[in-house]
C-alpha atoms as a PDB file:
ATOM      1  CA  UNK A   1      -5.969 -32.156  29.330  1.00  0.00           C
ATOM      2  CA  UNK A   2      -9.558 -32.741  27.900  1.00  0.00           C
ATOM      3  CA  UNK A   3      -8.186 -31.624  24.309  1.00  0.00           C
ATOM      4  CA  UNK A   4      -5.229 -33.433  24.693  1.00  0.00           C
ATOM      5  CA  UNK A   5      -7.137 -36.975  25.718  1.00  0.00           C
ATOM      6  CA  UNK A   6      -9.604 -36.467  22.597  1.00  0.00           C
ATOM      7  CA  UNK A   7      -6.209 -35.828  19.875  1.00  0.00           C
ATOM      8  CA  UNK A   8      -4.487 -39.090  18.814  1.00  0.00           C
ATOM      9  CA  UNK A   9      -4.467 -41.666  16.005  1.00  0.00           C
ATOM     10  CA  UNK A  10      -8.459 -41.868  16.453  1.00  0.00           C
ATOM     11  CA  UNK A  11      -9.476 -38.408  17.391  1.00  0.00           C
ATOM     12  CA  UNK A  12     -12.468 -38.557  19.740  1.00  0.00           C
ATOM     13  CA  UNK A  13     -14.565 -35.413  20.035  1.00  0.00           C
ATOM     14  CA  UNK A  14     -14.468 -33.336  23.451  1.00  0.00           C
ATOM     15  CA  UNK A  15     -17.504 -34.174  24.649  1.00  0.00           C
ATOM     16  CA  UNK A  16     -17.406 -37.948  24.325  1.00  0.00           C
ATOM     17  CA  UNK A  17     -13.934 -37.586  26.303  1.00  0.00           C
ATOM     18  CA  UNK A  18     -15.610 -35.317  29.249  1.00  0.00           C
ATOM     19  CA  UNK A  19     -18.616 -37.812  29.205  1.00  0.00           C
ATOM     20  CA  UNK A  20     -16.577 -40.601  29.470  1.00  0.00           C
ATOM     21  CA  UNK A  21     -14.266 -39.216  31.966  1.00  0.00           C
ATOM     22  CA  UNK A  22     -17.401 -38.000  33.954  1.00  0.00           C
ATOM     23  CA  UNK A  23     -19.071 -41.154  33.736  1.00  0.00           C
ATOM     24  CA  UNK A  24     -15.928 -43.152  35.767  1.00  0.00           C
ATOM     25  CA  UNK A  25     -15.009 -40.514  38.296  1.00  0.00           C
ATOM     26  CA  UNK A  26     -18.751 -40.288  39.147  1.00  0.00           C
ATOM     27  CA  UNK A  27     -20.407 -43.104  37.808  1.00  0.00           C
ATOM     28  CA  UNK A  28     -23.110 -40.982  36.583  1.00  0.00           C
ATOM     29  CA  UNK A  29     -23.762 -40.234  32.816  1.00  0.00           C
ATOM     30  CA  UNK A  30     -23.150 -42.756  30.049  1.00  0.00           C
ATOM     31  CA  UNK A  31     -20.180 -43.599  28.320  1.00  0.00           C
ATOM     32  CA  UNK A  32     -19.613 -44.152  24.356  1.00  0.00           C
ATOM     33  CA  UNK A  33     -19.420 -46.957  22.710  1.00  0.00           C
ATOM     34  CA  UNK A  34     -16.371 -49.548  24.091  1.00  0.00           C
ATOM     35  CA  UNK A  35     -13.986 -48.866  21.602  1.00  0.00           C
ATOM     36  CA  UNK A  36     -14.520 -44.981  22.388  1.00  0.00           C
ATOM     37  CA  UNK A  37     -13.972 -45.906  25.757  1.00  0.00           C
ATOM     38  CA  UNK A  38     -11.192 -48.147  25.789  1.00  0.00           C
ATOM     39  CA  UNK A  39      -9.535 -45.774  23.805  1.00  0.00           C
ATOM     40  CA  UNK A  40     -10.399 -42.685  26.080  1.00  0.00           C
ATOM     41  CA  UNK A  41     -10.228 -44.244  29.520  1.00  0.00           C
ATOM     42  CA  UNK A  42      -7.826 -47.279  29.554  1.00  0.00           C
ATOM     43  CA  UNK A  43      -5.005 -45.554  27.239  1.00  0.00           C
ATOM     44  CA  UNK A  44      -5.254 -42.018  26.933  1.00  0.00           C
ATOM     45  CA  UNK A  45      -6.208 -40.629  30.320  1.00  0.00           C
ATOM     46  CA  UNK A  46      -3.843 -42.109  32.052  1.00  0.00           C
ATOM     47  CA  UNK A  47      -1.210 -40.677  29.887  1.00  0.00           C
ATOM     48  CA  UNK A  48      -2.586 -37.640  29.819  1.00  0.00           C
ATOM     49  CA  UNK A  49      -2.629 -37.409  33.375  1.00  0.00           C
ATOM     50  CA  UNK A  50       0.769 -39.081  34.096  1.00  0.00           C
ATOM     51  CA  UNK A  51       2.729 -36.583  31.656  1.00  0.00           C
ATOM     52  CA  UNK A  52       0.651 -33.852  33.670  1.00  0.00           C
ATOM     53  CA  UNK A  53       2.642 -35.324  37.271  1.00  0.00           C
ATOM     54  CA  UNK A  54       5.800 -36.132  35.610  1.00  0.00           C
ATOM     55  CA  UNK A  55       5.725 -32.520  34.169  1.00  0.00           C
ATOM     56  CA  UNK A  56       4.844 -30.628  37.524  1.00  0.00           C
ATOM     57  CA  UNK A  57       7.260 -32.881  39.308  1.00  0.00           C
ATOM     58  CA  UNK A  58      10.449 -31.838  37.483  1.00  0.00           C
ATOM     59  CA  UNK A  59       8.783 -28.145  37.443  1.00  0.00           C
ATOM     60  CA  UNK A  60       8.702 -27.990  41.080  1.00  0.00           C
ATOM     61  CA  UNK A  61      12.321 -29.626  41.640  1.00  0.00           C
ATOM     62  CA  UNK A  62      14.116 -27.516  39.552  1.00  0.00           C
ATOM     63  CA  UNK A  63      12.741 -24.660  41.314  1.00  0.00           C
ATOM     64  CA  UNK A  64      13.848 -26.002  44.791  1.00  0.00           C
ATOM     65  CA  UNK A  65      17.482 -27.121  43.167  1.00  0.00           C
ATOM     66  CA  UNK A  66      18.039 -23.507  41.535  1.00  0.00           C
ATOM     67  CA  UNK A  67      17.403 -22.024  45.002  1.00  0.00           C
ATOM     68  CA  UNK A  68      18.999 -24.594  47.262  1.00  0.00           C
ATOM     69  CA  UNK A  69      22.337 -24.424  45.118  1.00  0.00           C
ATOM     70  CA  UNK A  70      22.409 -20.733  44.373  1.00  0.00           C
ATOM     71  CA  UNK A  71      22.468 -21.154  40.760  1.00  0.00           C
ATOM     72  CA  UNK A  72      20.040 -20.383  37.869  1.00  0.00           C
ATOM     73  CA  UNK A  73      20.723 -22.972  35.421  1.00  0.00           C
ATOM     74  CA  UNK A  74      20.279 -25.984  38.247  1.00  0.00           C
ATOM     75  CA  UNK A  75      18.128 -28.810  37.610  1.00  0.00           C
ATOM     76  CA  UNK A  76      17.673 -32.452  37.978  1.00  0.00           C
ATOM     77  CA  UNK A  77      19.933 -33.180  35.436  1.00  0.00           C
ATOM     78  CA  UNK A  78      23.115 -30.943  36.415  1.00  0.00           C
ATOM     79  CA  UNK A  79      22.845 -32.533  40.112  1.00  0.00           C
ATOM     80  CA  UNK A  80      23.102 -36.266  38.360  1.00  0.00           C
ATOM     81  CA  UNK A  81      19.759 -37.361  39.896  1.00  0.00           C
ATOM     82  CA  UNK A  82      18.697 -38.308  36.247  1.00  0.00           C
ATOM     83  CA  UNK A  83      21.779 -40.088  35.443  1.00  0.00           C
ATOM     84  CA  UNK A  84      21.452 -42.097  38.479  1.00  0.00           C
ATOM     85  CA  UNK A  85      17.593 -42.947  37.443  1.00  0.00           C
ATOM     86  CA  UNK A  86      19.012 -43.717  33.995  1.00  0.00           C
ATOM     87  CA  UNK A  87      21.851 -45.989  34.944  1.00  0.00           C
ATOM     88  CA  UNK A  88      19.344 -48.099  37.481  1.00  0.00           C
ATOM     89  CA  UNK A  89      16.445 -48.764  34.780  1.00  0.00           C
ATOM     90  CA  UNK A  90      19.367 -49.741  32.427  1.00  0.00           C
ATOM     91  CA  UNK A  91      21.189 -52.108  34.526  1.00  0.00           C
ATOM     92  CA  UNK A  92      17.190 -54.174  34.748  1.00  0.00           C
ATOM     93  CA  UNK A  93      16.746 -53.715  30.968  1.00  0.00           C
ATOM     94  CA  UNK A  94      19.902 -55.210  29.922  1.00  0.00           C
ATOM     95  CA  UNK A  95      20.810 -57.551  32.448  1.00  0.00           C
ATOM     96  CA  UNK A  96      17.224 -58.260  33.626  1.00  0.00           C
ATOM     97  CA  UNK A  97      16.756 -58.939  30.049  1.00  0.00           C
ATOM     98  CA  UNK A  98      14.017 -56.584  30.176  1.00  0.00           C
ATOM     99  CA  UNK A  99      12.693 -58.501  33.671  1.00  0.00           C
ATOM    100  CA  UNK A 100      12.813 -58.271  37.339  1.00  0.00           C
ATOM    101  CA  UNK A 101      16.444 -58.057  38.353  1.00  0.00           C
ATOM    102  CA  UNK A 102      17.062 -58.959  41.906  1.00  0.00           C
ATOM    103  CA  UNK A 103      13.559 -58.250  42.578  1.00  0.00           C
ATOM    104  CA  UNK A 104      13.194 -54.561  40.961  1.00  0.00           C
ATOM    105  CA  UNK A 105      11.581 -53.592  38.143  1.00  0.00           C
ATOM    106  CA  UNK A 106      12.859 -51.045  35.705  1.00  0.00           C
ATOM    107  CA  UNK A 107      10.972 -47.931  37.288  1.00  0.00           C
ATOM    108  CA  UNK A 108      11.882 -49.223  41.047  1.00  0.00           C
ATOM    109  CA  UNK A 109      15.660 -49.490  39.617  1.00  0.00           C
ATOM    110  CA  UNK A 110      15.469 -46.163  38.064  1.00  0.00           C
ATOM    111  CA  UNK A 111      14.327 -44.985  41.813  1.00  0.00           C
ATOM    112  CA  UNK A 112      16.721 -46.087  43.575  1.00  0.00           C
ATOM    113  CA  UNK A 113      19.311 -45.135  40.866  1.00  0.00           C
ATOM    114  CA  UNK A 114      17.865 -41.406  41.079  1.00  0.00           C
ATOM    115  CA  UNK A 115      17.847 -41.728  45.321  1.00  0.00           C
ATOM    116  CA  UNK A 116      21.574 -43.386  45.372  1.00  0.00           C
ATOM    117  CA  UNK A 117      23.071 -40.650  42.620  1.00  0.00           C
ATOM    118  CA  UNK A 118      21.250 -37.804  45.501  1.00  0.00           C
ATOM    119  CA  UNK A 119      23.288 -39.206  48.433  1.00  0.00           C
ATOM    120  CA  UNK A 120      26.362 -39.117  46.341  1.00  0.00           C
ATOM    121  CA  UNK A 121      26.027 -35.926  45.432  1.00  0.00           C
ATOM    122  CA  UNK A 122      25.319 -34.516  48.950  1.00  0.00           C
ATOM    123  CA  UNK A 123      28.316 -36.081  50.738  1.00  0.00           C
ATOM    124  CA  UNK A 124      30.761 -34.908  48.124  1.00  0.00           C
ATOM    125  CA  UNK A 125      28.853 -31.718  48.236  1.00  0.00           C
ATOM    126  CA  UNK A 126      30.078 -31.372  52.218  1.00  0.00           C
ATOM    127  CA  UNK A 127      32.885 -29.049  53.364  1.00  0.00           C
ATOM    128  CA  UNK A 128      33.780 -29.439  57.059  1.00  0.00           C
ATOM    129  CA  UNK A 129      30.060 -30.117  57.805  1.00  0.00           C
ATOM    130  CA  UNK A 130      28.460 -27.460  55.721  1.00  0.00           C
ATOM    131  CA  UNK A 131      26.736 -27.715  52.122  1.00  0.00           C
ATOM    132  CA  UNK A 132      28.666 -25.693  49.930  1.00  0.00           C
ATOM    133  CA  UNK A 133      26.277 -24.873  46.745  1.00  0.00           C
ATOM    134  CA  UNK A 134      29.178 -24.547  44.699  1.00  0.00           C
ATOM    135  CA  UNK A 135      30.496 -27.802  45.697  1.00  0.00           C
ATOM    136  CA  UNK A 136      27.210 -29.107  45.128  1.00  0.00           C
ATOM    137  CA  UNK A 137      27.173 -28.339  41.209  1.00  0.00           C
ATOM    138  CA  UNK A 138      30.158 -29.419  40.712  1.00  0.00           C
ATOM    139  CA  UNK A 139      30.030 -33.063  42.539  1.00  0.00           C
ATOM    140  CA  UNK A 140      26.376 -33.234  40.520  1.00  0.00           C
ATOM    141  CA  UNK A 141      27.942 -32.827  37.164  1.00  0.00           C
ATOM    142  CA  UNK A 142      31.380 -35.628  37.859  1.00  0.00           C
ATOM    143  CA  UNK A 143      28.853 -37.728  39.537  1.00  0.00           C
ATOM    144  CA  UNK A 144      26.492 -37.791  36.742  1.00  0.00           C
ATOM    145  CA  UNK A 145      29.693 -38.089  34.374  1.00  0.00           C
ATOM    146  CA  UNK A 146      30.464 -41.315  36.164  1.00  0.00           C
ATOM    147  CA  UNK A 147      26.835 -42.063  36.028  1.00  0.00           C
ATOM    148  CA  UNK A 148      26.645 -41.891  32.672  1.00  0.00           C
ATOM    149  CA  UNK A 149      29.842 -43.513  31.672  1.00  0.00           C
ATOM    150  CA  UNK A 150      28.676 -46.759  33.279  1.00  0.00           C
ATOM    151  CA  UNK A 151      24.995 -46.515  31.494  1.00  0.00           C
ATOM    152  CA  UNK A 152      27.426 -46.220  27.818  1.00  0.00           C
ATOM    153  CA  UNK A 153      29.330 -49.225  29.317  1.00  0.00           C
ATOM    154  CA  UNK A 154      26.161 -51.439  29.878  1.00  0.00           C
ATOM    155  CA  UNK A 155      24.513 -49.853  26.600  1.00  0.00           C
ATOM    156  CA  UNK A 156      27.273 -51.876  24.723  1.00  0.00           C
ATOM    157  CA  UNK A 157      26.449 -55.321  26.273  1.00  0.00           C
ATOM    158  CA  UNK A 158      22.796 -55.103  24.737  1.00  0.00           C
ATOM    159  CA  UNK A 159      20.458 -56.782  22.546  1.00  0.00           C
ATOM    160  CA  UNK A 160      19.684 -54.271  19.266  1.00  0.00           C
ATOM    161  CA  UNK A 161      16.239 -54.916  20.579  1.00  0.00           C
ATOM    162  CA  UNK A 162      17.366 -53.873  24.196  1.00  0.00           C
ATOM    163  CA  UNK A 163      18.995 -50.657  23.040  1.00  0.00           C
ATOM    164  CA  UNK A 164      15.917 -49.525  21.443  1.00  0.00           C
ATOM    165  CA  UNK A 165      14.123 -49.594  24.792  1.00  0.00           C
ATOM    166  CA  UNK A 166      16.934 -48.352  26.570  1.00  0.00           C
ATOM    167  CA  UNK A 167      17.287 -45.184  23.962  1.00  0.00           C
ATOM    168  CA  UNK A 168      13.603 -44.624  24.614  1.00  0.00           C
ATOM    169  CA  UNK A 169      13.519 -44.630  27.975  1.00  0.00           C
ATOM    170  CA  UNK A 170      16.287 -42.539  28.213  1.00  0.00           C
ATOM    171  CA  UNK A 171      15.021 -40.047  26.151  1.00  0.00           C
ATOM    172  CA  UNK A 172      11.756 -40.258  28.142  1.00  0.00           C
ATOM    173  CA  UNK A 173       8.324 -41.539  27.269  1.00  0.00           C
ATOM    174  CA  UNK A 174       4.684 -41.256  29.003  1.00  0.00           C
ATOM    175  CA  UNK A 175       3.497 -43.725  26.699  1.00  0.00           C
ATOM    176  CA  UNK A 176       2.086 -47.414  27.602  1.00  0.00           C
ATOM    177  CA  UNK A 177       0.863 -45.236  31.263  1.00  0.00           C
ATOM    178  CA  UNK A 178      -1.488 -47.974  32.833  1.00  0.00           C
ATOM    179  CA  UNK A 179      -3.802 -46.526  35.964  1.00  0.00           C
ATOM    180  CA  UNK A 180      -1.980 -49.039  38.628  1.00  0.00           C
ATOM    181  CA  UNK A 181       1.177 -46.269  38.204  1.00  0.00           C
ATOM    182  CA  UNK A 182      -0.592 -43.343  38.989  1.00  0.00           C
ATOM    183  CA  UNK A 183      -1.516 -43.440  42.575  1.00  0.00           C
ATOM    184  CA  UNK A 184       1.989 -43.448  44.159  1.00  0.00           C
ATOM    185  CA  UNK A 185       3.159 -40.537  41.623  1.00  0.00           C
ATOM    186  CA  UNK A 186       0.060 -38.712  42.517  1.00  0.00           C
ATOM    187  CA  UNK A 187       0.848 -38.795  46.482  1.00  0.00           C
ATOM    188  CA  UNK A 188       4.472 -38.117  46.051  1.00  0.00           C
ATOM    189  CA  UNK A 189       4.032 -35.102  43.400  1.00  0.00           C
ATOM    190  CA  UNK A 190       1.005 -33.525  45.559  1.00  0.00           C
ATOM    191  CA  UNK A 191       2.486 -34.047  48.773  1.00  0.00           C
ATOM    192  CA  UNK A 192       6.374 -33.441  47.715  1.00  0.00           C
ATOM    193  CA  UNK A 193       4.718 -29.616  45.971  1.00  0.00           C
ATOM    194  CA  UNK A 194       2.749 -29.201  49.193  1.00  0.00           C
ATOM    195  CA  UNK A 195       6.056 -29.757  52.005  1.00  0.00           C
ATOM    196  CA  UNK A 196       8.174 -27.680  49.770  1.00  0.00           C
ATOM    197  CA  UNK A 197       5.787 -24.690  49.114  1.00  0.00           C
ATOM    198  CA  UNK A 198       5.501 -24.643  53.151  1.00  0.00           C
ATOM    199  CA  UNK A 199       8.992 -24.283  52.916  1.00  0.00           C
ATOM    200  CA  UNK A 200       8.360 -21.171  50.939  1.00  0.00           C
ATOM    201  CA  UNK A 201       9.368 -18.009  53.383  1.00  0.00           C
ATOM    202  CA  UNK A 202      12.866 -19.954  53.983  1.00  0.00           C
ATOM    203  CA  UNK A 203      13.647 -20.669  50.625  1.00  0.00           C
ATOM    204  CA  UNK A 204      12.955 -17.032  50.088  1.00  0.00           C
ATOM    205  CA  UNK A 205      15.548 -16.389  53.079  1.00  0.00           C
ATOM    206  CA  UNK A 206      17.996 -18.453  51.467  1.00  0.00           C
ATOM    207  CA  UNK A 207      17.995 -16.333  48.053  1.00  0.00           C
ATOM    208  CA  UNK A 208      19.167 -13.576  50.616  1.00  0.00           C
ATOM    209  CA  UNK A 209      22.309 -15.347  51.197  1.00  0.00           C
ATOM    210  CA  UNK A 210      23.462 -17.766  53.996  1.00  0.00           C
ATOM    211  CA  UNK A 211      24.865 -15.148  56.170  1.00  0.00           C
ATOM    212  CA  UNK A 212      21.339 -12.999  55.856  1.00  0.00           C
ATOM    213  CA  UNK A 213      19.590 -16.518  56.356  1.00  0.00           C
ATOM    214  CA  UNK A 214      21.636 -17.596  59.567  1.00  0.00           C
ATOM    215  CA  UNK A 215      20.681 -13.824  61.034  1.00  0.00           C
ATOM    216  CA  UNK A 216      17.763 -14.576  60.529  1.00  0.00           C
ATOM    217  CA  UNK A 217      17.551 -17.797  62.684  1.00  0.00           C
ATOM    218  CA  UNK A 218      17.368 -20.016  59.698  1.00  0.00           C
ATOM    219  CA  UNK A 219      19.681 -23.472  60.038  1.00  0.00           C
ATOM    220  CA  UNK A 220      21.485 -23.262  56.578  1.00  0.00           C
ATOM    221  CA  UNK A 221      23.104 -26.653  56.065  1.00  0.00           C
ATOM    222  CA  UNK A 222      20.127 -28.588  57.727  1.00  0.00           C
ATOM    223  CA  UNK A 223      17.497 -26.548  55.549  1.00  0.00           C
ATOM    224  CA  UNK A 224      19.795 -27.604  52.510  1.00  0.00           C
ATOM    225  CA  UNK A 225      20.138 -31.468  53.395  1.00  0.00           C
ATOM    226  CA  UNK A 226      15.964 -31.400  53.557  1.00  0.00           C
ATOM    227  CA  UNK A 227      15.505 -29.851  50.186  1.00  0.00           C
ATOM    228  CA  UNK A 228      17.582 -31.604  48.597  1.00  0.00           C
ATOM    229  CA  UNK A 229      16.429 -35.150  50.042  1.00  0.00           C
ATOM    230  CA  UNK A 230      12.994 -33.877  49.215  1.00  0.00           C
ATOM    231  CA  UNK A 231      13.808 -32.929  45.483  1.00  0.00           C
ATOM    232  CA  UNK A 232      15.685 -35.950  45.061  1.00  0.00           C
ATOM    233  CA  UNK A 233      12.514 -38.123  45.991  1.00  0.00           C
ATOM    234  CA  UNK A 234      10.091 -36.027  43.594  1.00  0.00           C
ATOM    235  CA  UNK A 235      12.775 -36.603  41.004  1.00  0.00           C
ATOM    236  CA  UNK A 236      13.166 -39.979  41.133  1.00  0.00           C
ATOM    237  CA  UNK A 237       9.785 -40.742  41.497  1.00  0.00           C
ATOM    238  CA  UNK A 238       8.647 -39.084  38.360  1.00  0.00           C
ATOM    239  CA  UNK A 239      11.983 -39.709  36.110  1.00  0.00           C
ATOM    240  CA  UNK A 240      11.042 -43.646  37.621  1.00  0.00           C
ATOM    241  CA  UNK A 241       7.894 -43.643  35.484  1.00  0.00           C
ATOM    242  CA  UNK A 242       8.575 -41.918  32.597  1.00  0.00           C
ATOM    243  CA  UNK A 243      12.373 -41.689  31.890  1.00  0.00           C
ATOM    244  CA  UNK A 244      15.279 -38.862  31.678  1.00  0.00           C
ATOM    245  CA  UNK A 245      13.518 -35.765  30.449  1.00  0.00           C
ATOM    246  CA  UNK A 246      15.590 -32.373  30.455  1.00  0.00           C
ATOM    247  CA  UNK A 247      15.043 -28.693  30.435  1.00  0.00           C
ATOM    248  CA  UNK A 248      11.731 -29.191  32.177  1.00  0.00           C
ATOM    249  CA  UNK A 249      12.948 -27.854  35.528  1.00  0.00           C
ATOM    250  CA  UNK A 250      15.484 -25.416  34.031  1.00  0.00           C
ATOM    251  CA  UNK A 251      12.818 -23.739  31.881  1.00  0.00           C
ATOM    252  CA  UNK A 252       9.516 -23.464  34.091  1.00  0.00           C
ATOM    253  CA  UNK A 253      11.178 -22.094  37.137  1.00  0.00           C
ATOM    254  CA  UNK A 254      12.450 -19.077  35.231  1.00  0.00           C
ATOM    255  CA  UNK A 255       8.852 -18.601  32.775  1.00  0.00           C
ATOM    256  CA  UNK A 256       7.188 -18.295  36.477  1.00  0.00           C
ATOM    257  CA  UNK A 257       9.839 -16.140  37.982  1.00  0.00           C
ATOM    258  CA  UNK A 258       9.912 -13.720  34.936  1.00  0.00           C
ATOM    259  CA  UNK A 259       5.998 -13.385  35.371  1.00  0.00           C
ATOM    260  CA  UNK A 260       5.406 -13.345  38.877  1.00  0.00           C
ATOM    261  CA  UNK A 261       8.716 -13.396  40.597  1.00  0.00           C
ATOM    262  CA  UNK A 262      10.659 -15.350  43.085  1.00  0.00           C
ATOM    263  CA  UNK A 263       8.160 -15.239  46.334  1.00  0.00           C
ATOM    264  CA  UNK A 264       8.483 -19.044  46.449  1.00  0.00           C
ATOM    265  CA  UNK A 265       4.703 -19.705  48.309  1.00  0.00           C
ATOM    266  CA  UNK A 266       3.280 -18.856  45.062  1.00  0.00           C
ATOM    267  CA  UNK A 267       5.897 -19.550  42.655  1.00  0.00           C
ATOM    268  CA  UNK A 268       6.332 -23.342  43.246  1.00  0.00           C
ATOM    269  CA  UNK A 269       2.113 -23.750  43.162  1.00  0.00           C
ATOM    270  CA  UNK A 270       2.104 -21.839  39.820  1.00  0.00           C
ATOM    271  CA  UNK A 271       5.305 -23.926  38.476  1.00  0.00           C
ATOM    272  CA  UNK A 272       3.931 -27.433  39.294  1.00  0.00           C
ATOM    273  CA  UNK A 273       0.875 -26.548  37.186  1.00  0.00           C
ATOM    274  CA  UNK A 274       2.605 -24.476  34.147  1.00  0.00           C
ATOM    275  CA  UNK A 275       4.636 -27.725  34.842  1.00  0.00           C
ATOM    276  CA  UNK A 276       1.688 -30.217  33.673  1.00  0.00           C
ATOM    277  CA  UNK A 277       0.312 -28.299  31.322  1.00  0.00           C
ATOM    278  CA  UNK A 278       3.772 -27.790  29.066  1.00  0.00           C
ATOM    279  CA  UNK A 279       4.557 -31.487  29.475  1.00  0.00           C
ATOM    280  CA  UNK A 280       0.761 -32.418  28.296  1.00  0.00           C
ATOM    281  CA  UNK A 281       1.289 -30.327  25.642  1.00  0.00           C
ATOM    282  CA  UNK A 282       4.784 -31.877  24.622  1.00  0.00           C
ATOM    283  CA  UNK A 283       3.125 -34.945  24.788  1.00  0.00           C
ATOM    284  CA  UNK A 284       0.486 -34.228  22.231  1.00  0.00           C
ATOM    285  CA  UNK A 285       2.945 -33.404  20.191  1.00  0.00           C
ATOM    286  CA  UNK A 286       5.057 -36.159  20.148  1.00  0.00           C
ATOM    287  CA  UNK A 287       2.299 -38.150  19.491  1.00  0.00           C
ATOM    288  CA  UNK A 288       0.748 -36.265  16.497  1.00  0.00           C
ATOM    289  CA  UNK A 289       3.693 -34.609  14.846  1.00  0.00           C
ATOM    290  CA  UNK A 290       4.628 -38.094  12.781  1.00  0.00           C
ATOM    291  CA  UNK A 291       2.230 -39.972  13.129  1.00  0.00           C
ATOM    292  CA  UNK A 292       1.251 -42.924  13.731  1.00  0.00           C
ATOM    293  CA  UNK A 293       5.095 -42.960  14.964  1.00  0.00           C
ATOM    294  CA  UNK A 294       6.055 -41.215  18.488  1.00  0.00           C
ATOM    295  CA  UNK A 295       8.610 -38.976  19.322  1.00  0.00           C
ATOM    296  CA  UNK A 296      10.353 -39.384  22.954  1.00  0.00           C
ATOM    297  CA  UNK A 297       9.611 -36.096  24.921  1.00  0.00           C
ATOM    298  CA  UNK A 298      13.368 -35.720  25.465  1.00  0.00           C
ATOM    299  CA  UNK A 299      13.776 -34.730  21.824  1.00  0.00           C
ATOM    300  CA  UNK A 300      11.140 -32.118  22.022  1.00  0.00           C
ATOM    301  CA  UNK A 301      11.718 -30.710  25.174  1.00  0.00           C
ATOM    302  CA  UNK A 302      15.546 -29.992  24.147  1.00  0.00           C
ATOM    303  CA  UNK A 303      14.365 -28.820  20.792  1.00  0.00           C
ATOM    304  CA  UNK A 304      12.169 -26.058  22.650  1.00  0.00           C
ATOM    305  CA  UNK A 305      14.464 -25.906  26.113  1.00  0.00           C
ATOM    306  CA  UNK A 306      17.501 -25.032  24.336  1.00  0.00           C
ATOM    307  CA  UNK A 307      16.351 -22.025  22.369  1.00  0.00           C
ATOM    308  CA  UNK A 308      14.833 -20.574  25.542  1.00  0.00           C
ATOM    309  CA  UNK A 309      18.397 -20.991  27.600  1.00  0.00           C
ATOM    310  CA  UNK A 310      20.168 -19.257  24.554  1.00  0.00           C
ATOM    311  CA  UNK A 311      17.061 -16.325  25.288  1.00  0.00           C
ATOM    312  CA  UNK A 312      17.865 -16.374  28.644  1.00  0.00           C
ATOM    313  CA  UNK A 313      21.590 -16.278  28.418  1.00  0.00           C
ATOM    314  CA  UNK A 314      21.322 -13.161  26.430  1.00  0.00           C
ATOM    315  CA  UNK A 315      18.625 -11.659  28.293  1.00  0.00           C
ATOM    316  CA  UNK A 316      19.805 -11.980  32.267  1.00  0.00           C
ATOM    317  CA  UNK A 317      22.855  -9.687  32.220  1.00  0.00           C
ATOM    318  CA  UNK A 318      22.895 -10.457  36.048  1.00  0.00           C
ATOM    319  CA  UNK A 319      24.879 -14.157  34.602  1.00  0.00           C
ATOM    320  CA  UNK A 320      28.147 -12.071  33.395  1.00  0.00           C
END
C-alpha cells in the first residue's frame, strides 16, 4: 500500500509517503513539503486504502456466496446484488441530475439498490420454506437480468455528460476517495469479515451437504437467510463506494482455496487480505498504465478474471 501511495502522476519516494503517513496517524515526525502532502495524504491514501476495503469486501462475499449456494462460480454479480447497486446509483445520476434524489445520494442509492436486489433474490430463492441453492442462482441471474434491463432503459434518458459518469461508475472506480467515506466501509468490511469468519465451522458443515449439516444440529435454511443478509450488506456497502466491479469474489476465493484449502476460519481472513492487496494493485494499474488517463477497475479486473476462470474451467475436472 506504501508503494502503491508513492506511484502516480507525481511519484513521491517511499519514505516521504511513510513519513507523511506516520506523521498524521501519530502526530509525531514531520511531514514534506504541502504539495507532497496534499498529494500523499488528502488524495492518495485514501484511495489506496479504500480500493484495499472495497477489494477485501467482495473477496470475503464471494467466498460466503460460493458456499452458501453450493456453487463455485458464485459471486456478487451472479446473485444480482451488483445490478441492484448499479440500477440505484443510476436512477440518482440521471434523474437526480447527478444530485440528491429524494434525499439519497448516488452511493446511498446504490445501497439500497444492492440491499433491495438481496431480498428479491432470497424470496424467489424459497421453496416451501426452505432455501434452495439452486433456486438461488437462478432467481440471482433473472433478477439481475431485470436489474439490468431497467439500468439500459434509464441509460437512454441521459445527458452524454451523464452517461460518461454512469459508464464509469459502472465499470467501477476508487478514484476521487475523500477520508469522510472511509469510516463506515471500514466498520462494515472489518466487522462483516469478523461475524462471518465466526461462522467458519458451519460454513464448513454446510460444504458437507444439508442433510450432513442438519445431522449435525446445524439449522440449514436459517444459517442460509443470515449469510446471505450478511453478504448482501458487505456487498452493497463496498459496490456503494466504488461501483460494479466483477471477478473479484469469483477469483480470490478459489487462489485461497487452491493454496490453503476450504477450512473457512482461515480461509475468509486470508481472502479479505489477498482481497486488498489484488484490488490495490489493480488500482495502480489503472492509474499508471495510460497515463495521465485512468482506466475503470472493471476493465482490468475482467481482463485478468476471465483468463483465470478459463484456467479454472480446464483445471477442476470436479465441474463436468
Amino acid at each position: 500500500m506504501i508503494v502503491a501511495i508513492s506511484i502516480g502522476a507525481v511519484n513521491v519516494p517511499v519514505a516521504d509517503v511513510w513519513g507523511t503517513v506516520w506523521h498524521h496517524v501519530t502526530g509525531q515526525g514531520a511531514t514534506g513539503d504541502l504539495a507532497t502532502d496534499q498529494i500523499v495524504w488528502n488524495f492518495r491514501t485514501p484511495r489506496v486504502v479504500l480500493a484495499a476495503l472495497v477489494g477485501a469486501g467482495l473477496a470475503v462475499s464471494g467466498a460466503v456466496l460460493q458456499t452458501v449456494v453450493s456453487n463455485p462460480l458464485a459471486d456478487p454479480i451472479v446473485l444480482g446484488f451488483s445490478y441492484g447497486a448499479t440500477l440505484g446509483a443510476v436512477l440518482v445520476i440521471t434523474l437526480g441530475g447527478g444530485v440528491a434524489l429524494a434525499g439519497l445520494g448516488v452511493s446511498a442509492a446504490a445501497f439500497l439498490g444492492a440491499v433491495a436486489a438481496g431480498a428479491l433474490v432470497f424470496a424467489l430463492g424459497q421453496r416451501r420454506g426452505r432455501i434452495a441453492p439452486t433456486r438461488l442462482v437462478l432467481a440471482g441471474v433473472a433478477v439481475g437480468y431485470v436489474f439490468l434491463s431497467a439500468t439500459s432503459y434509464v441509460q437512454l434518458q441521459a445527458t452524454p455528460t451523464e452517461l460518461r459518469t454512469v459508464m464509469f461508475w459502472m465499470l467501477g472506480s476508487v478514484a476521487g476517495a475523500q477520508w469522510d467515506q472511509l469510516p463506515a466501509v471500514t466498520v462494515v468490511v472489518l466487522a462483516g469479515t469478523a461475524l462471518l469468519t465466526l461462522f467458519g465451522r458451519r460454513l464448513d458443515v454446510l460444504l458437507a451437504g444439508d442433510e450432513s449439516a442438519t445431522a449435525l444440529g446445524v439449522d440449514v435454511n436459517r444459517l442460509r437467510a443470515v449469510l446471505l443478509v450478511l453478504s448482501a450488506l458487505l456487498t452493497g456497502t463496498v459496490i456503494a463506494v466504488a461501483g460494479s466491479i466483477g471477478f473479484v469474489g469469483l477469483m480470490i476465493p478459489h487462489l485461497v482455496r487452491l493454496t490453503l484449502g476450504a477450512d473457512h476460519r482461515r480461509l475468509l481472513p486470508l481472502t479479505a487480505l489477498l482481497g486488498a492487496l489484488y484490488l490495490v494493485l489493480v488500482d495502480l494499474l489503472s492509474r499508471t498504465l495510460n497515463r495521465p488517463n485512468e482506466l475503470p477497475l472493471g476493465i482490468l479486473t475482467a481482463l485478468l478474471g476471465a483468463p483465470f476462470f478459463l484456467w479454472l474451467l480446464r483445471r477442476n475436472k470436479g465441474l463436468d
